[in-house]
N, C-alpha and C. Protein backbone atom coordinates (compact mmCIF):
# COMPACT_ATOMS: atom_id res chain seq x y z
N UNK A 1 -6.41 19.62 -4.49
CA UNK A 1 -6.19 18.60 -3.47
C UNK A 1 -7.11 17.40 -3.65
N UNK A 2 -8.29 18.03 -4.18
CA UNK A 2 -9.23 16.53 -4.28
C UNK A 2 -8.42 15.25 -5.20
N UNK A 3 -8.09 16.11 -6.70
CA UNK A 3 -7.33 14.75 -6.92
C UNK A 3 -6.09 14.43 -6.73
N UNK A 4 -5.78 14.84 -6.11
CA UNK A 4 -4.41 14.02 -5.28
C UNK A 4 -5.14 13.24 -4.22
N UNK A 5 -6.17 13.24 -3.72
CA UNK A 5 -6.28 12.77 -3.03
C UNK A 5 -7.14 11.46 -3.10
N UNK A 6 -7.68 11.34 -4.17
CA UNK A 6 -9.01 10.49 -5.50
C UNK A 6 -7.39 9.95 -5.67
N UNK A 7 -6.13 10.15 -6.34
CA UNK A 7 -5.37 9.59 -6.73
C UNK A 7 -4.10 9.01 -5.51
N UNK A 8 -4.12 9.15 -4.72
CA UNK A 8 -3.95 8.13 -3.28
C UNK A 8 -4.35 7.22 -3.20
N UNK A 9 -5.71 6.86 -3.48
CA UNK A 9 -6.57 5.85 -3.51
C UNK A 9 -6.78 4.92 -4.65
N UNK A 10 -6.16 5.03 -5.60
CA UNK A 10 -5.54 4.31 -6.90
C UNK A 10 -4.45 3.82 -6.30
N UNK A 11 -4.18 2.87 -7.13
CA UNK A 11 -2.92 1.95 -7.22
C UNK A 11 -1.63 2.74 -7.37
N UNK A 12 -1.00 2.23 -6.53
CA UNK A 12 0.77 3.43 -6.08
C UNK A 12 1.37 2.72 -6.94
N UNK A 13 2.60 4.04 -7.04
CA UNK A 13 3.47 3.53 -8.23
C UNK A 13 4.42 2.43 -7.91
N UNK A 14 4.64 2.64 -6.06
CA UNK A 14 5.37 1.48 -5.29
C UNK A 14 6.67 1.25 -5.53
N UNK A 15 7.53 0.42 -5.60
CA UNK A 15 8.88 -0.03 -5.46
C UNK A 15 9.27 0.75 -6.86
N UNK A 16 8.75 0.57 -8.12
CA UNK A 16 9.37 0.94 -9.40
C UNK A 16 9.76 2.59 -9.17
N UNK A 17 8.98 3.18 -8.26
CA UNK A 17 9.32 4.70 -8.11
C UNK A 17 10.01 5.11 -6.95
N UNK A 18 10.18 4.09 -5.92
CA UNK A 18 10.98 4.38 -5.08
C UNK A 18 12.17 4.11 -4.99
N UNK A 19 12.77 3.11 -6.10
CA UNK A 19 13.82 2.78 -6.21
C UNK A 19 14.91 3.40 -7.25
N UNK A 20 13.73 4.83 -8.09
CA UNK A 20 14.60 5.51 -9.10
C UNK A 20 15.74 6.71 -7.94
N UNK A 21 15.51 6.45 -6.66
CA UNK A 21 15.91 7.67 -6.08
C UNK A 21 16.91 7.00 -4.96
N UNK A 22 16.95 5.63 -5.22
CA UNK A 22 17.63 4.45 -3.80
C UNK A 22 19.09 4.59 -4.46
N UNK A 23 20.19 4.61 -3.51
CA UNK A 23 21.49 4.19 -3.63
C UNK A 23 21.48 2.84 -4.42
N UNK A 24 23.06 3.20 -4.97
CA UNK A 24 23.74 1.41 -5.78
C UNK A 24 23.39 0.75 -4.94
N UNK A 25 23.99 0.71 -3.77
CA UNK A 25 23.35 -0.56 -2.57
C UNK A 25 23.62 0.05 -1.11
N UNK A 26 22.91 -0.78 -0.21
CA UNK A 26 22.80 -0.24 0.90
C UNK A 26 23.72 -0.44 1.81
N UNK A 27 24.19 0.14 2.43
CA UNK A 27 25.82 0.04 2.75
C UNK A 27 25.39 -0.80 4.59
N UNK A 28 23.80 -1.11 4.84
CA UNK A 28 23.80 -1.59 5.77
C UNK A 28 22.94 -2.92 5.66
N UNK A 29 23.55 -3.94 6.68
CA UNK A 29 22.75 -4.81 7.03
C UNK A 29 21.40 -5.47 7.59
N UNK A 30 20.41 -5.75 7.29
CA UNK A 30 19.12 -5.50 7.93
C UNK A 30 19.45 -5.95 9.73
N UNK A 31 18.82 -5.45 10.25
CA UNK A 31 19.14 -5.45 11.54
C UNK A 31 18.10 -7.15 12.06
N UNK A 32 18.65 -7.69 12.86
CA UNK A 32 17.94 -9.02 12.90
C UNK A 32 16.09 -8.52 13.60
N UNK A 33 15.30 -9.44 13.55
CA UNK A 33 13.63 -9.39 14.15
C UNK A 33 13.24 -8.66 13.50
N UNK A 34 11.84 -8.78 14.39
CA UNK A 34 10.51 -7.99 13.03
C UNK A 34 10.87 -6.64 12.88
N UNK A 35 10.62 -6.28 11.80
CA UNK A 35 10.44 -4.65 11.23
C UNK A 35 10.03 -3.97 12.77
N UNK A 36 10.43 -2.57 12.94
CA UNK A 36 9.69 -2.18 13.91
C UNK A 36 8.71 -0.95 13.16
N UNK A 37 7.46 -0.87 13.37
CA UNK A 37 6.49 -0.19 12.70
C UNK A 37 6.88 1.11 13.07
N UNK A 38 6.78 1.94 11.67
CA UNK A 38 7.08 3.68 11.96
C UNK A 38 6.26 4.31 10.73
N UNK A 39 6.14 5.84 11.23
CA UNK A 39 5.12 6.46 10.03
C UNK A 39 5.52 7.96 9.82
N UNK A 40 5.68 8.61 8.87
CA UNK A 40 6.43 9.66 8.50
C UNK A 40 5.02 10.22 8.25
N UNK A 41 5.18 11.82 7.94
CA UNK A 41 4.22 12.87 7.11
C UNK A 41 4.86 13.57 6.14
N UNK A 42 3.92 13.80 4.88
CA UNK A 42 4.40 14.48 4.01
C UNK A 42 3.39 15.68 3.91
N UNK A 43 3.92 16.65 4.33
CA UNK A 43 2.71 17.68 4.58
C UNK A 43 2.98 19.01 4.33
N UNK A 44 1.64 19.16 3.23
CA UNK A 44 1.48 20.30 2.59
C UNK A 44 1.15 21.40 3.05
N UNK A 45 1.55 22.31 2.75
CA UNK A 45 0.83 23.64 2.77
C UNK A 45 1.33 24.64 1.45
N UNK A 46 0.02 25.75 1.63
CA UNK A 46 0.17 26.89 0.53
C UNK A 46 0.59 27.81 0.83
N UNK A 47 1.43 28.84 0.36
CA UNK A 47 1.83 30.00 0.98
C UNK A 47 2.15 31.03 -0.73
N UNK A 48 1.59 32.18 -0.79
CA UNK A 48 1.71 32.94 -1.70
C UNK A 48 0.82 32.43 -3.17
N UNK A 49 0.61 31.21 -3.17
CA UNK A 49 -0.69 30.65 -4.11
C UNK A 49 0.67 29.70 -4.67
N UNK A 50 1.10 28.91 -3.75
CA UNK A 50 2.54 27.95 -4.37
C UNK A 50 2.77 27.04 -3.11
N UNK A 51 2.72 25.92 -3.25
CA UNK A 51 2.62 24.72 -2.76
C UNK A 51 4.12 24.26 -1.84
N UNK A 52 4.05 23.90 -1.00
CA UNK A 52 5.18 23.65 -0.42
C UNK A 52 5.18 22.30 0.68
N UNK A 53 6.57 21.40 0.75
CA UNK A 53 6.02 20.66 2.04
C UNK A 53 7.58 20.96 2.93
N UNK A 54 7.62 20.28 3.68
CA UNK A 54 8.84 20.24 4.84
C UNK A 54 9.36 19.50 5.47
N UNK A 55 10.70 19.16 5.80
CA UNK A 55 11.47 17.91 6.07
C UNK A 55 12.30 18.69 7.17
N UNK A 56 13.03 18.03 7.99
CA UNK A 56 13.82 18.29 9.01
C UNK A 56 14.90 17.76 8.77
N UNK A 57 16.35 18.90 9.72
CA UNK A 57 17.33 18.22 9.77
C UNK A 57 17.21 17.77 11.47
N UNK A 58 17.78 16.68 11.86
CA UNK A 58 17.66 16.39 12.87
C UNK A 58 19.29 16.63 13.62
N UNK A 59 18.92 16.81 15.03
CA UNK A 59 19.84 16.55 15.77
C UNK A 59 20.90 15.57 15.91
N UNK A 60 22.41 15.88 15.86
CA UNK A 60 23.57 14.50 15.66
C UNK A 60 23.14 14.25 16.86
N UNK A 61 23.31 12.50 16.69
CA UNK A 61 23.16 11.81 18.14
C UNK A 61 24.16 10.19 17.47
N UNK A 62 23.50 9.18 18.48
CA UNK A 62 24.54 8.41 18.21
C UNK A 62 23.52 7.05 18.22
N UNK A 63 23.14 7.06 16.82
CA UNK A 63 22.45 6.81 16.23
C UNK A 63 22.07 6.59 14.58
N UNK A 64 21.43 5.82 13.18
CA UNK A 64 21.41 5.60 12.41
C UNK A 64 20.93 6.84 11.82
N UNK A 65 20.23 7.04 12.56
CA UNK A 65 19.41 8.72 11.62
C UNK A 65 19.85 10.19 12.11
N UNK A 66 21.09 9.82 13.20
CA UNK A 66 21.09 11.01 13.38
C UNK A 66 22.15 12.01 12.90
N UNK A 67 21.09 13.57 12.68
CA UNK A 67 21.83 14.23 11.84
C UNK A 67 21.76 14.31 10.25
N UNK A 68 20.63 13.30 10.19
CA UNK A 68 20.01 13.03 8.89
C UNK A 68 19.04 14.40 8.27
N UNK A 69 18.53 14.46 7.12
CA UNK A 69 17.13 15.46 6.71
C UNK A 69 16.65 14.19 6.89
N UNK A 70 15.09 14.42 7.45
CA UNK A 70 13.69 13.20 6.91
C UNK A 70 12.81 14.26 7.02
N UNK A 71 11.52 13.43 6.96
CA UNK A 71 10.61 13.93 7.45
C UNK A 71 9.66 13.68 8.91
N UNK A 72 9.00 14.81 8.88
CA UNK A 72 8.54 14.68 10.52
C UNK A 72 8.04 13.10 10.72
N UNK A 73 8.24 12.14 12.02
CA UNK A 73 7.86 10.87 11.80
C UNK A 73 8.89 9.92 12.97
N UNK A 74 8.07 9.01 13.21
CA UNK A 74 9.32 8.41 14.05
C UNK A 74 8.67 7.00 14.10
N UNK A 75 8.82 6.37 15.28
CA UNK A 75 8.13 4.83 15.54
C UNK A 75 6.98 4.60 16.32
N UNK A 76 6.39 3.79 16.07
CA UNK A 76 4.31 3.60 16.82
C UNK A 76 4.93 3.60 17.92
N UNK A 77 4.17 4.32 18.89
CA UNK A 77 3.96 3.67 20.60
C UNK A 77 2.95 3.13 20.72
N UNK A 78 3.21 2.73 21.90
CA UNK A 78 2.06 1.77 22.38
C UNK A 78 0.63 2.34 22.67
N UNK A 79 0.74 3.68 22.79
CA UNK A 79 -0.16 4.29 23.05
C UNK A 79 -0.99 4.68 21.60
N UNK A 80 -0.26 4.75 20.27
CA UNK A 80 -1.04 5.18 19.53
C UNK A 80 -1.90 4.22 18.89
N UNK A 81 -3.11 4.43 18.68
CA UNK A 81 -4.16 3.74 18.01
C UNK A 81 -3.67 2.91 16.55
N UNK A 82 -3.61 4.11 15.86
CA UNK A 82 -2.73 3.39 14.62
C UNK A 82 -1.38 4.05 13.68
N UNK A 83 -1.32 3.91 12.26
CA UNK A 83 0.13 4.43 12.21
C UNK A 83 -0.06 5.73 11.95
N UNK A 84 -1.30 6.30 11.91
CA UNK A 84 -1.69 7.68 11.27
C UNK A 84 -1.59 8.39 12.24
N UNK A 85 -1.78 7.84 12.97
CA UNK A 85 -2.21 9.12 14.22
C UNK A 85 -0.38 8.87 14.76
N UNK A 86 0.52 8.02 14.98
CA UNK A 86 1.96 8.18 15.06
C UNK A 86 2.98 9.24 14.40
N UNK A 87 1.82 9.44 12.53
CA UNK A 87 2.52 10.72 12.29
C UNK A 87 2.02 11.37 12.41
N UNK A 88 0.96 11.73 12.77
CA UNK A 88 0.45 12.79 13.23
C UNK A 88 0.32 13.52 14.73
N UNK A 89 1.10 12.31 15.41
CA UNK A 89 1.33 12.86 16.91
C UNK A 89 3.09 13.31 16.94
N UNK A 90 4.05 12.52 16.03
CA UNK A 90 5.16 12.80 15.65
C UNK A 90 5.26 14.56 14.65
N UNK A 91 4.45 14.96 14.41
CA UNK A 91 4.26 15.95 13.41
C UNK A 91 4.58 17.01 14.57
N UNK A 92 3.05 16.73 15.20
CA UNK A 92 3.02 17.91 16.54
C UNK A 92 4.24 17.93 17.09
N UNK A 93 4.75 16.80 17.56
CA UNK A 93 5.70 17.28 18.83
C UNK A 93 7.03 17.57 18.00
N UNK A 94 7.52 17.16 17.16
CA UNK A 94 8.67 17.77 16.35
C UNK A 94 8.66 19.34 16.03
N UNK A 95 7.53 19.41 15.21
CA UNK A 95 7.26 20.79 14.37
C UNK A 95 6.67 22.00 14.82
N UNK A 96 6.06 21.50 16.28
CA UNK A 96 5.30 22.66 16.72
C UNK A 96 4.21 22.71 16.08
N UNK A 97 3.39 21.97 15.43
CA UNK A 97 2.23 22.23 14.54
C UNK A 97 0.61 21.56 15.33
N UNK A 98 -0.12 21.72 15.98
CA UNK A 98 -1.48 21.34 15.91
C UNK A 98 -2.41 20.38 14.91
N UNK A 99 -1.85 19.04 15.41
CA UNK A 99 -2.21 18.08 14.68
C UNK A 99 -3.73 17.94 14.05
N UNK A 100 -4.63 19.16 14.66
CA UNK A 100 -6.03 18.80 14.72
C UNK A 100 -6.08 19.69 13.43
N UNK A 101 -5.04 20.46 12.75
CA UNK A 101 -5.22 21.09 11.38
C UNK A 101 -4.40 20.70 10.42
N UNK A 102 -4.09 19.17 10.10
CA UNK A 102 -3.64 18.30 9.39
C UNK A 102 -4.77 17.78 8.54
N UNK A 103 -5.30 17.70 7.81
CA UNK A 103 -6.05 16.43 7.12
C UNK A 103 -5.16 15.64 6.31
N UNK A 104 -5.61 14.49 6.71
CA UNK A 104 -5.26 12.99 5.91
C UNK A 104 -5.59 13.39 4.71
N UNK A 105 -4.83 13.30 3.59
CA UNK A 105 -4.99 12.76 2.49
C UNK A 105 -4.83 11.43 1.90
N UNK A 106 -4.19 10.81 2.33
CA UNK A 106 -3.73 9.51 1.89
C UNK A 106 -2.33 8.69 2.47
N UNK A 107 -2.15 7.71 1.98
CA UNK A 107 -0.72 7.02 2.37
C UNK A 107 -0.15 6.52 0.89
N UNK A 108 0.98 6.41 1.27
CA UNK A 108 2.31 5.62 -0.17
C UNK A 108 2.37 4.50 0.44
N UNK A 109 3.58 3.93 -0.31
CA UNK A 109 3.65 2.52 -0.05
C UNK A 109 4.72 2.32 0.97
N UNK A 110 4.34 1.67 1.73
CA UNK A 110 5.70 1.18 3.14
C UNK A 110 6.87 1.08 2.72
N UNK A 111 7.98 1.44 3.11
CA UNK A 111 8.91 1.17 3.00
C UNK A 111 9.89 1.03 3.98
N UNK A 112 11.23 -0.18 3.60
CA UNK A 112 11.76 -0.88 4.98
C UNK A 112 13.47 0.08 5.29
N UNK A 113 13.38 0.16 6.59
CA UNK A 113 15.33 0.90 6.34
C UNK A 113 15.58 -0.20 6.85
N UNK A 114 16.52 -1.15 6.47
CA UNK A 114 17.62 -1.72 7.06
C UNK A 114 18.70 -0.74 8.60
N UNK A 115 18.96 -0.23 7.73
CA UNK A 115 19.77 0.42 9.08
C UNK A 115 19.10 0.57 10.76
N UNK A 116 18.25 1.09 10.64
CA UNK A 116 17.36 0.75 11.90
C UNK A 116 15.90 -0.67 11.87
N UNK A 117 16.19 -0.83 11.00
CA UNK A 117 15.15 -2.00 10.59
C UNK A 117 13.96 -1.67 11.12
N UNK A 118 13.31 -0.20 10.54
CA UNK A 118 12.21 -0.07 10.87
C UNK A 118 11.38 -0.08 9.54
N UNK A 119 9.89 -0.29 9.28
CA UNK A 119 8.89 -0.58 8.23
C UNK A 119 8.51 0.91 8.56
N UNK A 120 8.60 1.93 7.50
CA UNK A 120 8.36 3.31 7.84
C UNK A 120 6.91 3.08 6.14
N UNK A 121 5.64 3.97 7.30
CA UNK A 121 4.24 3.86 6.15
C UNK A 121 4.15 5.89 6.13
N UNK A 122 4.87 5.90 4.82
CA UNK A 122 4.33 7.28 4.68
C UNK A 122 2.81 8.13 4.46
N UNK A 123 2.43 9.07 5.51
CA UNK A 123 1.11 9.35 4.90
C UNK A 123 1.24 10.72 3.96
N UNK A 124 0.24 11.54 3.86
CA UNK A 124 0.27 12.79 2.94
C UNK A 124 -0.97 13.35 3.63
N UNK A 125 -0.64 14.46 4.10
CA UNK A 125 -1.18 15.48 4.83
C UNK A 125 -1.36 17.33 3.82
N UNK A 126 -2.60 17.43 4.27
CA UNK A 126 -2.57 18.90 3.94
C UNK A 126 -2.80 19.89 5.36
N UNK A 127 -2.16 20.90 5.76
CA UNK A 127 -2.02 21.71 6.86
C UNK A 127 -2.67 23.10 6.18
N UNK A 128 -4.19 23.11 7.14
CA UNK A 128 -4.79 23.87 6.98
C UNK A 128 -4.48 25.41 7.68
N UNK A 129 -3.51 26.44 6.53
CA UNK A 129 -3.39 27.72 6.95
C UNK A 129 -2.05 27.69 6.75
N UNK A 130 -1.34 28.52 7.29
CA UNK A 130 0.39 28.23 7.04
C UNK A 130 0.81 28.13 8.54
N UNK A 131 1.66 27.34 8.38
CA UNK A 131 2.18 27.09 9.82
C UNK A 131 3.09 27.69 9.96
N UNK A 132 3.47 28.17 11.78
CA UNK A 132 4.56 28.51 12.28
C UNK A 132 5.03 27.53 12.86
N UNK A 133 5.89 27.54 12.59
CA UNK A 133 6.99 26.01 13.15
C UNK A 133 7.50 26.25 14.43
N UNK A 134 7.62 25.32 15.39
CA UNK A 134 8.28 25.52 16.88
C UNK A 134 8.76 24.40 16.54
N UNK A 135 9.73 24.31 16.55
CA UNK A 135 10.68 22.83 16.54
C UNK A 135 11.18 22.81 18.27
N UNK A 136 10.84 20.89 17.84
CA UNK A 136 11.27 20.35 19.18
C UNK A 136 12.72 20.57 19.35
N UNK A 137 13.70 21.32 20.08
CA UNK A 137 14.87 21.31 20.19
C UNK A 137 15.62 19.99 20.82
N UNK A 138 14.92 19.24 20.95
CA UNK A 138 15.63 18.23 21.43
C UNK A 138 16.06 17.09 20.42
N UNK A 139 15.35 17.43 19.22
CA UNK A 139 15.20 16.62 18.31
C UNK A 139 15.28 17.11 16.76
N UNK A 140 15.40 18.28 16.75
CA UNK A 140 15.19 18.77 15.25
C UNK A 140 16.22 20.40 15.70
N UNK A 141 17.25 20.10 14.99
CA UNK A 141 17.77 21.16 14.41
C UNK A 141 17.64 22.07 13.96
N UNK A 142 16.98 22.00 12.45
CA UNK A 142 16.30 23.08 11.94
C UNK A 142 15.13 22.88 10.97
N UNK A 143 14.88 23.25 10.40
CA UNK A 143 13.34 23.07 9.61
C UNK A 143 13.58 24.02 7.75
N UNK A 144 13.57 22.75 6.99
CA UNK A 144 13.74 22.73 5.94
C UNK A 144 12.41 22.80 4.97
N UNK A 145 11.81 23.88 4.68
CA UNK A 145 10.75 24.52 3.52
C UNK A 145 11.37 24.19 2.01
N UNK A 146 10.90 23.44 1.19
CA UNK A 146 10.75 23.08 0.05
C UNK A 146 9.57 22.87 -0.64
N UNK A 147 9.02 24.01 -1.97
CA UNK A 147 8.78 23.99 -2.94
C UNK A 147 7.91 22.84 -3.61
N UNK A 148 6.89 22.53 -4.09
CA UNK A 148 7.12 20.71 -4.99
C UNK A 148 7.41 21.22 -6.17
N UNK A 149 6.94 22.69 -6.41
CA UNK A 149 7.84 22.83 -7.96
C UNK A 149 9.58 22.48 -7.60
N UNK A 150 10.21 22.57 -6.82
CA UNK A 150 11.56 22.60 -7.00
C UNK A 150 11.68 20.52 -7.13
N UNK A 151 10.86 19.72 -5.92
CA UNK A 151 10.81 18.60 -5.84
C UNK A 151 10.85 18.04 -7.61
N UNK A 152 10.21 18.84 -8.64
CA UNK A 152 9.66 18.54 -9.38
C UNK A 152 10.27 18.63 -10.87
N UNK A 153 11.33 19.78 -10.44
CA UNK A 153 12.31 19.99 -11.43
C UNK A 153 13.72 18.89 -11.49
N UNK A 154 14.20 18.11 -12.23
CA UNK A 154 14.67 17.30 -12.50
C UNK A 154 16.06 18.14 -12.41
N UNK A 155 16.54 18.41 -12.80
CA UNK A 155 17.79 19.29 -12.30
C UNK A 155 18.33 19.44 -10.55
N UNK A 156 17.63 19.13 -9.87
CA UNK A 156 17.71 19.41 -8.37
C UNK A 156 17.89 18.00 -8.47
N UNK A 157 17.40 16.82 -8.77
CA UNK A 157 18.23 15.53 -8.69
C UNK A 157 19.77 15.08 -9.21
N UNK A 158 20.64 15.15 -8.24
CA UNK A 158 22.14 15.01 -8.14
C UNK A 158 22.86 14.01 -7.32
N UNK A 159 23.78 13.56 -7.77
CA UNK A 159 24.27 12.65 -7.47
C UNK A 159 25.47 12.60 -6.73
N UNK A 160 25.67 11.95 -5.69
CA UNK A 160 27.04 11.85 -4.85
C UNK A 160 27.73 10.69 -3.86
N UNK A 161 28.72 10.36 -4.07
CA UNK A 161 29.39 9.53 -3.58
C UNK A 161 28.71 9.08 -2.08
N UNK A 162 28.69 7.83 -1.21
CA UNK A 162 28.68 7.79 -0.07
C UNK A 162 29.96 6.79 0.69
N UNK A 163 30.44 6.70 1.56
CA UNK A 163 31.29 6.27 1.74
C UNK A 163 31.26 5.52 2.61
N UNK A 164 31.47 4.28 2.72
CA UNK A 164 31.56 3.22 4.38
C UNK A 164 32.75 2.42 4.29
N UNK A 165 33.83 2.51 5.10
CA UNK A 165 35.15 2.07 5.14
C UNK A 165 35.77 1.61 3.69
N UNK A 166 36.23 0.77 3.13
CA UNK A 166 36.50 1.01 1.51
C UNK A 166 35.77 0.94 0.79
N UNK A 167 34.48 0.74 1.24
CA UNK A 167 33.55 0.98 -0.07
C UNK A 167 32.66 2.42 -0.16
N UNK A 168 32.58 2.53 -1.53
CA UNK A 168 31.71 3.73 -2.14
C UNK A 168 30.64 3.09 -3.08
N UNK A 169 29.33 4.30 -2.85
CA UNK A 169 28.53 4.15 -3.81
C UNK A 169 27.99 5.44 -4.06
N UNK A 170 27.20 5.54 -5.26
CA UNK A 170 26.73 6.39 -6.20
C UNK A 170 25.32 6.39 -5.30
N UNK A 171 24.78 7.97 -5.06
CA UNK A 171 23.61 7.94 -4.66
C UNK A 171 22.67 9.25 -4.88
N UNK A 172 21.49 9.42 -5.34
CA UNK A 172 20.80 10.24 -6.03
C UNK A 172 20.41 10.73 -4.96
N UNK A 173 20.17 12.27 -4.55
CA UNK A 173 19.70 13.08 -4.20
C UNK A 173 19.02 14.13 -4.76
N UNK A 174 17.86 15.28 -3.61
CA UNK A 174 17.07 15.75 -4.07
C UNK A 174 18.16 17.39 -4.00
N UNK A 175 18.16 18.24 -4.00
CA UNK A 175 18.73 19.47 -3.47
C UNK A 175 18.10 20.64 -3.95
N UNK A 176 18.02 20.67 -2.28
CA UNK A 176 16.99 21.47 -1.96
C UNK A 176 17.58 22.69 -1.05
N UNK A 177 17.77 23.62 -2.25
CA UNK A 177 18.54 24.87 -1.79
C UNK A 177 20.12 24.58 -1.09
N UNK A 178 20.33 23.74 -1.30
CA UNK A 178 21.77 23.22 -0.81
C UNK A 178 21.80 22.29 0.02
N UNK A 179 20.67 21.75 0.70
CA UNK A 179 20.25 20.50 1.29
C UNK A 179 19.90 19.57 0.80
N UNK A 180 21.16 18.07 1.33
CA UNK A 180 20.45 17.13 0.48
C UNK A 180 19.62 16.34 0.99
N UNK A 181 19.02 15.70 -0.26
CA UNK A 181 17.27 14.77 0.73
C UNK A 181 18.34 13.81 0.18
N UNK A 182 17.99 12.34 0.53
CA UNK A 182 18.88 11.21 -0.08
C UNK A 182 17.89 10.03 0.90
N UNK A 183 18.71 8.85 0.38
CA UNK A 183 18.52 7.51 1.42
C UNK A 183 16.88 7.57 1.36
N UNK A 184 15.83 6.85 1.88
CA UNK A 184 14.82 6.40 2.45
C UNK A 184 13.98 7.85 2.26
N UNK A 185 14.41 8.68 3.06
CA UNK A 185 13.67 9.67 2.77
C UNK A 185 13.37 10.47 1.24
N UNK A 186 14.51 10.22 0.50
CA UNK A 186 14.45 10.54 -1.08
C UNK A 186 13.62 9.46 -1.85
N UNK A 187 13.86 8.25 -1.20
CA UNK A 187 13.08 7.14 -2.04
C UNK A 187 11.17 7.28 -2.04
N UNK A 188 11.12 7.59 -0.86
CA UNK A 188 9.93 7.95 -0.02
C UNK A 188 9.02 9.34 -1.35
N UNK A 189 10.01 10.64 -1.37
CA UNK A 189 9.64 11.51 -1.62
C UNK A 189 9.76 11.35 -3.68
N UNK A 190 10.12 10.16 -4.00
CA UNK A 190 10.43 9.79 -5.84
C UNK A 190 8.99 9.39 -5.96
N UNK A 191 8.54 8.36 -4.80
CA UNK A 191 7.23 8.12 -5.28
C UNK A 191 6.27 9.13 -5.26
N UNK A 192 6.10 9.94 -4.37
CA UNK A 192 4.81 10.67 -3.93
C UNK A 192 5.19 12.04 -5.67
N UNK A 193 6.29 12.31 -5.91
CA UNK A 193 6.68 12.96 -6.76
C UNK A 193 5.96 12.56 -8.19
N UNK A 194 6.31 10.69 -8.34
CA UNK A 194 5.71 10.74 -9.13
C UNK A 194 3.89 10.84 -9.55
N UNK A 195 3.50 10.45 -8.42
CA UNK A 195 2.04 10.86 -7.84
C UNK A 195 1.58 12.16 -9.02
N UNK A 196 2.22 13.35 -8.22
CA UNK A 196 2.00 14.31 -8.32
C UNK A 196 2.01 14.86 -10.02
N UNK A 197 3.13 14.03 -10.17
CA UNK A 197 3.28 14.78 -11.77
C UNK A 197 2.15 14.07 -12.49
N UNK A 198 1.11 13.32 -12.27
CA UNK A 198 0.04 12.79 -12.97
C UNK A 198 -0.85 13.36 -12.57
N UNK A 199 -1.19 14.43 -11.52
CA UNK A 199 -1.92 15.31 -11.22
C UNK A 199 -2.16 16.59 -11.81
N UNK A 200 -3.34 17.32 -12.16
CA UNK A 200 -2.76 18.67 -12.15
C UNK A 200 -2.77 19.99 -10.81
N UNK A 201 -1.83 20.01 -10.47
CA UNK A 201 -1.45 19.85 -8.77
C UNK A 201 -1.08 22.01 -8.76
């Protein structure tokens, strides 16, 4: 963990690695005004002496993300100090997890969704012990355990059509036991991937 975490603090691989995992194009329009600030977690834990992190499927609603996989994470309130502690107060109340056994490791590079036109700042978390998950039912469906060896195997990146009234595009996904990661959240998880493979992790 130390150097992943010495290597957080180096220069990110940024757009060139987040964009090996982005759709042909984005089938949405940026939504008009400022970005609205949001912060995801990418958070580790060990279980059996093998590394793992976790993404959610969320609840259909009627909405841009909903029904989506991401990861635990949502938008700043007003109440939170800064964007760290947003995923890390978003962590708790989604996952059931005790934010006070998270450590910060680091952050990636921001990235923007058009579709909700939010500026989402991913951090990277390690979760001290293995967690039992209580998912927020109001908000999370179910709770998706993935591997970074599987993240890591190039074969689990696959490709599939998306569709918005006559148009289609080609779009890379992660698959993960039959779940696909894709969109923002796949772009998100190409960089930190490539992170990792310069590590010895």
């Amino acid at each position: 963990m130390s150097k992943l975490e010495k290597k957080l603090k180096e220069e990110l691989p940024g757009l060139k690695a987040q964009v090996l995992m982005a759709p042909e194009k984005r089938p949405f329009l940026a939504a008009p005004g400022k970005p609205v600030p949001a912060a995801v977690l990418i958070l580790l834990f060990q279980r059996d002496e093998e590394w793992y992190t976790v993404f959610i499927k969320r609840n259909d609603y009627d909405g841009p993300h909903g029904g989506q996989i991401s990861l635990p994470g949502g938008r700043m309130e007003r109440y939170d100090s800064s964007l760290q502690e947003t995923a890390l107060r978003e962590t708790q109340e989604e996952l059931g997890i005790p934010s006070g056994r998270i450590r910060i490791l680091g952050n990636l590079t921001p990235l923007h969704i058009p579709a909700s036109n939010y500026m989402v700042h991913p951090f990277v978390g390690e979760y001290k012990g293995i967690p039992s998950w209580q998912p927020d039912i109001a908000e999370v469906k179910y709770v998706i355990e993935a591997r970074l060896s599987q993240l890591l195997d190039e074969k689990n990146v696959k490709f599939k059509k998306i569709f918005s009234g006559d148009n289609a595009w080609n779009a890379p996904f992660y698959d993960m036991n039959g779940e696909e990661i894709w969109g923002a959240t796949a772009m998100i998880m190409s960089e930190f991937v490539e992170i990792i493979r310069s590590v010895e992790f």
